[in-house]
Every structure is written in C-alpha cells, then in structure tokens.
N, C-alpha and C. Protein backbone atom coordinates (compact mmCIF):
# COMPACT_ATOMS: atom_id res chain seq x y z
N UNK A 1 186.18 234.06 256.06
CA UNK A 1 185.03 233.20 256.21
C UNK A 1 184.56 233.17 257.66
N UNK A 2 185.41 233.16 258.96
CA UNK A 2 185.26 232.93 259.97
C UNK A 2 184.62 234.35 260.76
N UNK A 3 185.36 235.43 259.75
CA UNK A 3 184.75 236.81 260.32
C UNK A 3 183.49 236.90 259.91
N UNK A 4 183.00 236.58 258.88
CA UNK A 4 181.70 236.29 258.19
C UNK A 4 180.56 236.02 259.21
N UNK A 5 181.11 234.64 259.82
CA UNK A 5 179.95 233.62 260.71
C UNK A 5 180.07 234.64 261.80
N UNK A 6 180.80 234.98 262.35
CA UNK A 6 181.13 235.81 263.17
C UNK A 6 180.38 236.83 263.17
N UNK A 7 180.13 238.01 262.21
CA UNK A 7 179.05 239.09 262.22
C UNK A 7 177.84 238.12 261.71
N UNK A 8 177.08 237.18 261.54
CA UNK A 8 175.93 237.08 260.71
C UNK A 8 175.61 236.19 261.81
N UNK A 9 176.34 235.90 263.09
CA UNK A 9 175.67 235.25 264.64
C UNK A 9 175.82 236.38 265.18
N UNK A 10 176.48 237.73 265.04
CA UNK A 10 175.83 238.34 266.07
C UNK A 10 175.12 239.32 265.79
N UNK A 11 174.58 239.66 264.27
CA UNK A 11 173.59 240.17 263.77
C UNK A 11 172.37 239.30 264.56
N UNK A 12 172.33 238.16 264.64
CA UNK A 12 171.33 236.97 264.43
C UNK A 12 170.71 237.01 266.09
N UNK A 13 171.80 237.16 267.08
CA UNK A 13 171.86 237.55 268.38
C UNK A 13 171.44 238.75 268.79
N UNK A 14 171.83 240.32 267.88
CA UNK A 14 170.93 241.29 268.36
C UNK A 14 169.87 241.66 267.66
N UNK A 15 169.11 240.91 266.72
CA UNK A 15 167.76 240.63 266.17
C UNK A 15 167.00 240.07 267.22
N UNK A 16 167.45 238.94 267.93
CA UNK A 16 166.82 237.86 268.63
C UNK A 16 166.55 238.89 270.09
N UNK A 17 167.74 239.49 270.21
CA UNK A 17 167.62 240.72 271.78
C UNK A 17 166.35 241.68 271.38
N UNK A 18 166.13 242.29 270.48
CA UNK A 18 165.70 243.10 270.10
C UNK A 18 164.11 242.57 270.00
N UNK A 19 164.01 241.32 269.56
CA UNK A 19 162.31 241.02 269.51
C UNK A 19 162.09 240.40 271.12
N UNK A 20 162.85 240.32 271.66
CA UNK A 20 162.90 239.94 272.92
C UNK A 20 162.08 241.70 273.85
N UNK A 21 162.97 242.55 273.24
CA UNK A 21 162.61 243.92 273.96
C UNK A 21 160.82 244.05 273.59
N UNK A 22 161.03 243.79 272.04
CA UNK A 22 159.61 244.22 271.86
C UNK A 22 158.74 243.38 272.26
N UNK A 23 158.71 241.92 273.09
CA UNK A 23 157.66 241.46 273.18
C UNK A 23 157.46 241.78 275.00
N UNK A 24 158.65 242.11 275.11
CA UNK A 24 158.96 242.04 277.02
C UNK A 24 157.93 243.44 276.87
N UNK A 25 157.92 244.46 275.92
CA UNK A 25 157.11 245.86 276.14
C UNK A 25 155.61 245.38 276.55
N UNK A 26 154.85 244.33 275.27
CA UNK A 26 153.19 243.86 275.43
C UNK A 26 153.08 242.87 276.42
N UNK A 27 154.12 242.48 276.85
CA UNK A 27 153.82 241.75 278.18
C UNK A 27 153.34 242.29 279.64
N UNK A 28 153.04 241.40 280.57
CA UNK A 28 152.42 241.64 281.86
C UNK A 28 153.66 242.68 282.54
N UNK A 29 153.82 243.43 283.40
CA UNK A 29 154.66 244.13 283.87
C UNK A 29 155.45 243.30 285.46
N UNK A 30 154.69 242.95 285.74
CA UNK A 30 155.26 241.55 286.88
C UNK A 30 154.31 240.35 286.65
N UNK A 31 154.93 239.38 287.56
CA UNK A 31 154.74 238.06 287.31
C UNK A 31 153.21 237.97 288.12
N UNK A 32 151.99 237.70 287.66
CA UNK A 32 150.87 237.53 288.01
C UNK A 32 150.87 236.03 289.36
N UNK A 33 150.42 236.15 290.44
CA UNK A 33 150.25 234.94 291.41
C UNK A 33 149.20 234.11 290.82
N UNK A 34 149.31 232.91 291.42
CA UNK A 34 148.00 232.24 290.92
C UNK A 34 146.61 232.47 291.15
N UNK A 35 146.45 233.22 292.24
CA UNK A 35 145.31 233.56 292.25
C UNK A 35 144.50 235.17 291.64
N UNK A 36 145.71 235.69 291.15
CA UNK A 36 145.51 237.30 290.51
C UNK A 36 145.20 237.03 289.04
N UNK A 37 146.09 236.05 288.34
CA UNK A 37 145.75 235.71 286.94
C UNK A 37 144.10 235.31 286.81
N UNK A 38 143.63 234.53 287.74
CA UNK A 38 141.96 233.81 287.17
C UNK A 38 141.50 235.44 287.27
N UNK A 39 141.33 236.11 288.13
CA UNK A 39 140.72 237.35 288.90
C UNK A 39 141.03 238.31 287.38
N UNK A 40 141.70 238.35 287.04
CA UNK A 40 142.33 239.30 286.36
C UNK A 40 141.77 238.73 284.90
N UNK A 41 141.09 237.63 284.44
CA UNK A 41 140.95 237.15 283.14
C UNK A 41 139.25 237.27 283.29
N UNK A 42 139.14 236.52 284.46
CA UNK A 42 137.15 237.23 284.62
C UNK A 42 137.11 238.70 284.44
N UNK A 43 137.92 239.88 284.88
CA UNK A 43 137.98 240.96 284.91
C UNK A 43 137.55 241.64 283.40
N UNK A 44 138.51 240.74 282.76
CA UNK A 44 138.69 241.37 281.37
C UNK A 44 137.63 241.00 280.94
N UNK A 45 136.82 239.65 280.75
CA UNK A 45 135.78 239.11 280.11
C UNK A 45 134.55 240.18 280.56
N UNK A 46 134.26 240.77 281.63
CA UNK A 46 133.15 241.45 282.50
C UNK A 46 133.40 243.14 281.82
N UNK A 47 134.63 243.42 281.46
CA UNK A 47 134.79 245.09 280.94
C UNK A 47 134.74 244.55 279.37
N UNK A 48 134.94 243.41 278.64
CA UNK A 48 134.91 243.44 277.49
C UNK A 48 133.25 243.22 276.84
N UNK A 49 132.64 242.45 278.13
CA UNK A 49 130.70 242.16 277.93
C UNK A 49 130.14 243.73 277.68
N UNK A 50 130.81 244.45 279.55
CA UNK A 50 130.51 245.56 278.82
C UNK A 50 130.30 246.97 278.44
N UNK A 51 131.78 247.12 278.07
CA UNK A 51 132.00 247.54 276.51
C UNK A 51 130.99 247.25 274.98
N UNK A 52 131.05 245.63 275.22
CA UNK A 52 130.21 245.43 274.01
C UNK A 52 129.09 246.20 274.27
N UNK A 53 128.32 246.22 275.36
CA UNK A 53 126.97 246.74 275.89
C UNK A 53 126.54 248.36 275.73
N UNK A 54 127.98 249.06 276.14
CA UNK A 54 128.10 250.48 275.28
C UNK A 54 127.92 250.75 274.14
N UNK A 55 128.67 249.56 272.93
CA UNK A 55 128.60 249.92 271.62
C UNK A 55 127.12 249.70 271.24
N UNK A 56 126.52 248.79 271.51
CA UNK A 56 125.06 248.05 270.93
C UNK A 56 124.45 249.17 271.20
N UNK A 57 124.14 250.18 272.55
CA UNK A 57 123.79 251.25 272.88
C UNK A 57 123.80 252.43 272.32
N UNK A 58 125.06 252.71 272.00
CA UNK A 58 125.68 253.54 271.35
C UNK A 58 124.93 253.53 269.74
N UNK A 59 124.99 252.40 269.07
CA UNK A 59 124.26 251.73 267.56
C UNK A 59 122.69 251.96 267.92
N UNK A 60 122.09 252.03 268.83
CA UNK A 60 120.82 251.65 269.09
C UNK A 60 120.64 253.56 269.28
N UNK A 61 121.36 254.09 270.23
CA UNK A 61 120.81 255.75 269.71
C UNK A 61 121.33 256.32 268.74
N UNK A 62 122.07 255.95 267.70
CA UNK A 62 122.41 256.29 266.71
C UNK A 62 121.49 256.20 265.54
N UNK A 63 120.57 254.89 265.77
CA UNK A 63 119.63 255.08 264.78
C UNK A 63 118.58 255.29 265.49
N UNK A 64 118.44 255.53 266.19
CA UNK A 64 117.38 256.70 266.56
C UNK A 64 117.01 257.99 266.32
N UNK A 65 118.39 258.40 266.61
CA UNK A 65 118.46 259.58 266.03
C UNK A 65 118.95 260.08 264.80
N UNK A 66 118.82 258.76 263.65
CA UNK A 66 118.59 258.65 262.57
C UNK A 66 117.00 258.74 261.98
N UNK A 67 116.02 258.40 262.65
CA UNK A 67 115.20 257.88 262.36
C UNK A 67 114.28 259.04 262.83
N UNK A 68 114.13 259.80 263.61
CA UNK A 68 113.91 260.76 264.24
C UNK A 68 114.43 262.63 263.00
N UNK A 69 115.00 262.61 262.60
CA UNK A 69 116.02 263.37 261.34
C UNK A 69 115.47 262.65 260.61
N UNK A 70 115.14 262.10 259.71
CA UNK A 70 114.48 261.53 258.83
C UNK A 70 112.83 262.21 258.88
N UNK A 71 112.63 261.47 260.24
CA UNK A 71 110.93 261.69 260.17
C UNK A 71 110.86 263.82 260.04
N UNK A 72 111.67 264.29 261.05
CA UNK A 72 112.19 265.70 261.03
C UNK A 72 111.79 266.81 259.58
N UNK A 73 112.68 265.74 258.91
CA UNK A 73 113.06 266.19 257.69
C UNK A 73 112.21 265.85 256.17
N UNK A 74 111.30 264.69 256.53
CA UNK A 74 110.51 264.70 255.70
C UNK A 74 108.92 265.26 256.19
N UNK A 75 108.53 265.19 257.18
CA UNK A 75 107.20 265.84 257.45
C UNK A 75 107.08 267.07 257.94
N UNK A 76 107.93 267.28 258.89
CA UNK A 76 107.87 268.74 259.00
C UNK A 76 108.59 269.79 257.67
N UNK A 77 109.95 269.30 257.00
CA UNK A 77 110.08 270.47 256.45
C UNK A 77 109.94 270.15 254.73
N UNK A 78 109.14 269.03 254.83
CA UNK A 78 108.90 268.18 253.00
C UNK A 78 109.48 267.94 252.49
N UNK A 79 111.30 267.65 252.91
CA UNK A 79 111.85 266.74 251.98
C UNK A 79 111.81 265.26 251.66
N UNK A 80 111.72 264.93 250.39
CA UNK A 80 111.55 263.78 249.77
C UNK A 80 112.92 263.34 249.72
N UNK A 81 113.36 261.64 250.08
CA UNK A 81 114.34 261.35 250.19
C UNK A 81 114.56 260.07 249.54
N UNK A 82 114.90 260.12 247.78
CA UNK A 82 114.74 259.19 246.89
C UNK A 82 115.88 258.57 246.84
N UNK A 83 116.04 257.17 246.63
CA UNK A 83 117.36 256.78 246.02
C UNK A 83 117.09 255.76 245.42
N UNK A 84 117.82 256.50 244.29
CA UNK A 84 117.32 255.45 243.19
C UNK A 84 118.94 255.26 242.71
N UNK A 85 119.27 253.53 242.24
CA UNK A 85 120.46 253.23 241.93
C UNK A 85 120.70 253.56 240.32
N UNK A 86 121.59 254.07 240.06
CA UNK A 86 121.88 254.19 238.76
C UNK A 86 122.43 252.97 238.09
C-alpha cells in the first residue's frame, strides 16, 4: 500500500515537472524590467494593428483581381458565368 502512494506521488511529481517544462518553453526567456514590459506590450499592439492592415490589403487586392478576371473573362473572351443552385 505504502509502495503504491509512493509511485502515484511521484508519477504526480514528474507530471507536475514536466508541465512545468512545457510552460517554462511559451514563456518570456528572461525576466522583463518594468519599464521593457509596457514598451514591449505597445510593441505588440502596433505590429498586430499592422498586420491586420496587411491582411485587409491583401483581401482588398484579392478582389480586385477577382473582379478584373471576371470582367477579363466575360467581355473580352464571352464567357457567361451562371450559377444557378440546384
């Protein structure tokens, strides 16, 4: 019984090490100062604005040059482009 508790605390102990490793991996790599953390969170907010600003861009010549292939494709070379739902 005592060998029991014995492996099923230190199963319980290198589970607990082990999510310890994996969270120490997505963590910061040193300890941020107080004044590097604010710097460092505006940082992210200013590459994440934009980023967004790439994608909207990115969506915005995409249907362009959707729309452009379309016009392409129906006036210059006469395809008709029906869709009809079944």
């Amino acid at each position: 019984m005592f060998s029991q508790l014995q492996q099923l605390i230190d199963r319980t102990l290198s589970g607990i090490t082990t999510a310890q490793r994996v969270l120490a991996f997505w963590g910061p790599i040193t300890d941020a100062s107080s004044l590097v953390a604010p710097l460092l969170a505006i940082a992210s907010v200013l590459m994440l604005a934009l980023l967004t600003g790439i994608a909207i861009a990115s969506l915005g010549t995409l249907l362009v040059a959707l729309m452009i292939l379309y016009l392409l494709l129906t006036e210059v070379f006469g395809v008709t482009i029906d869709i009809n739902p079944a």
